[in-house]
Protein backbone atom coordinates (compact mmCIF):
# COMPACT_ATOMS: atom_id res chain seq x y z
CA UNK A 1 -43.65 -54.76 47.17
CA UNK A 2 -46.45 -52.50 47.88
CA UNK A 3 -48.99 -53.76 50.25
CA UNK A 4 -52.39 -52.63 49.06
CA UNK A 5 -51.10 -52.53 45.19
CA UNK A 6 -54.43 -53.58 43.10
CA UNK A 7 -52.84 -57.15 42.39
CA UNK A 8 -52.07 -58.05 45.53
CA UNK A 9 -54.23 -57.42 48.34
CA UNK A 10 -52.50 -59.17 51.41
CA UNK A 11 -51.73 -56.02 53.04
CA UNK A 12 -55.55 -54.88 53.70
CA UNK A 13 -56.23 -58.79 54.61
CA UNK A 14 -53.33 -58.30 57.43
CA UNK A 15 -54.96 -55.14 58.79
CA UNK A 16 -58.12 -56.26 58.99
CA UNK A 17 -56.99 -59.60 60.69
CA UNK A 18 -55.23 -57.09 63.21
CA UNK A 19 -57.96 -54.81 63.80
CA UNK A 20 -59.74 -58.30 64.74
CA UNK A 21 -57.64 -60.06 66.88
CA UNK A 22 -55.10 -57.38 68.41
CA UNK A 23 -57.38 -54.92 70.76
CA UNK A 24 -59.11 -58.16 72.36
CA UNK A 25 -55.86 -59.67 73.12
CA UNK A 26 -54.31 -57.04 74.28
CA UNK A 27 -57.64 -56.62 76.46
CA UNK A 28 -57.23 -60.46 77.78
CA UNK A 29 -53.45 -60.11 78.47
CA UNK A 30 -54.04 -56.53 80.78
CA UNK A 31 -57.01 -58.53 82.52
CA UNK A 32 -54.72 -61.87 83.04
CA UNK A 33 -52.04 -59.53 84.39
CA UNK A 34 -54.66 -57.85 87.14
CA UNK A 35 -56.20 -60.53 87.96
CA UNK A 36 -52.63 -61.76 89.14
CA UNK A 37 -52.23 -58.94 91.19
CA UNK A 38 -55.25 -58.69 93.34
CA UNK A 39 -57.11 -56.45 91.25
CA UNK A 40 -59.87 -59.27 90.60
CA UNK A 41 -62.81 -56.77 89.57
CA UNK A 42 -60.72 -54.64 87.05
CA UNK A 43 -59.29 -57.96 86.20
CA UNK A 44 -62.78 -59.27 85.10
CA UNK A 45 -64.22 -56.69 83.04
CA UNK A 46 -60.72 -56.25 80.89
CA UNK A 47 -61.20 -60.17 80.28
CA UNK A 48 -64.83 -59.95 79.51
CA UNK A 49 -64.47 -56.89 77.19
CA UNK A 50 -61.70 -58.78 75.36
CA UNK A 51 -63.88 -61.36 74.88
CA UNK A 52 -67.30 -59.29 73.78
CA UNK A 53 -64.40 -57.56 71.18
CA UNK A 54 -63.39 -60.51 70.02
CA UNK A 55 -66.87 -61.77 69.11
CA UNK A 56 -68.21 -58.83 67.64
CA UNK A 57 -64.85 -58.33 65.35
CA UNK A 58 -65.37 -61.43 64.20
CA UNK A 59 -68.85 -61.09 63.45
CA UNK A 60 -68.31 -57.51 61.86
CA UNK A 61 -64.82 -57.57 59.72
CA UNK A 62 -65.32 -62.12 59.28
CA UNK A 63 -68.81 -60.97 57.40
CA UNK A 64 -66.72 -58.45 55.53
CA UNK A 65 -64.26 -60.63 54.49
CA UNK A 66 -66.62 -63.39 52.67
């Protein structure tokens, strides 16, 4: 099974779903982990740039996926 064969197009709908959802998470998780150790102010802007990524992948690739 080929991934982004013509017919079946679950592949590209996989990549775009992780080019969404990975990089904020990733983001949240680093800022979770600094927050935990004492580094409150790095902490905070990892968290709040996961966040801003999240909504602006889901405003950019959710508009190109309708």
């Amino acid at each position: 099974m080929i991934f982004l064969e013509v017919g079946d197009l679950t592949g590209l709908v996989v990549i775009i779903l992780a080019i969404m959802f990975l990089p904020a998470i990733i983001l949240f998780i680093i800022g979770v982990v600094l927050l935990a150790n004492q580094k409150k102010k790095a902490g905070k802007i990892l968290m709040i740039l996961g966040v801003v990524y999240l909504l602006i992948s889901l405003g950019i690739c959710g508009s190109m996926m309708m």
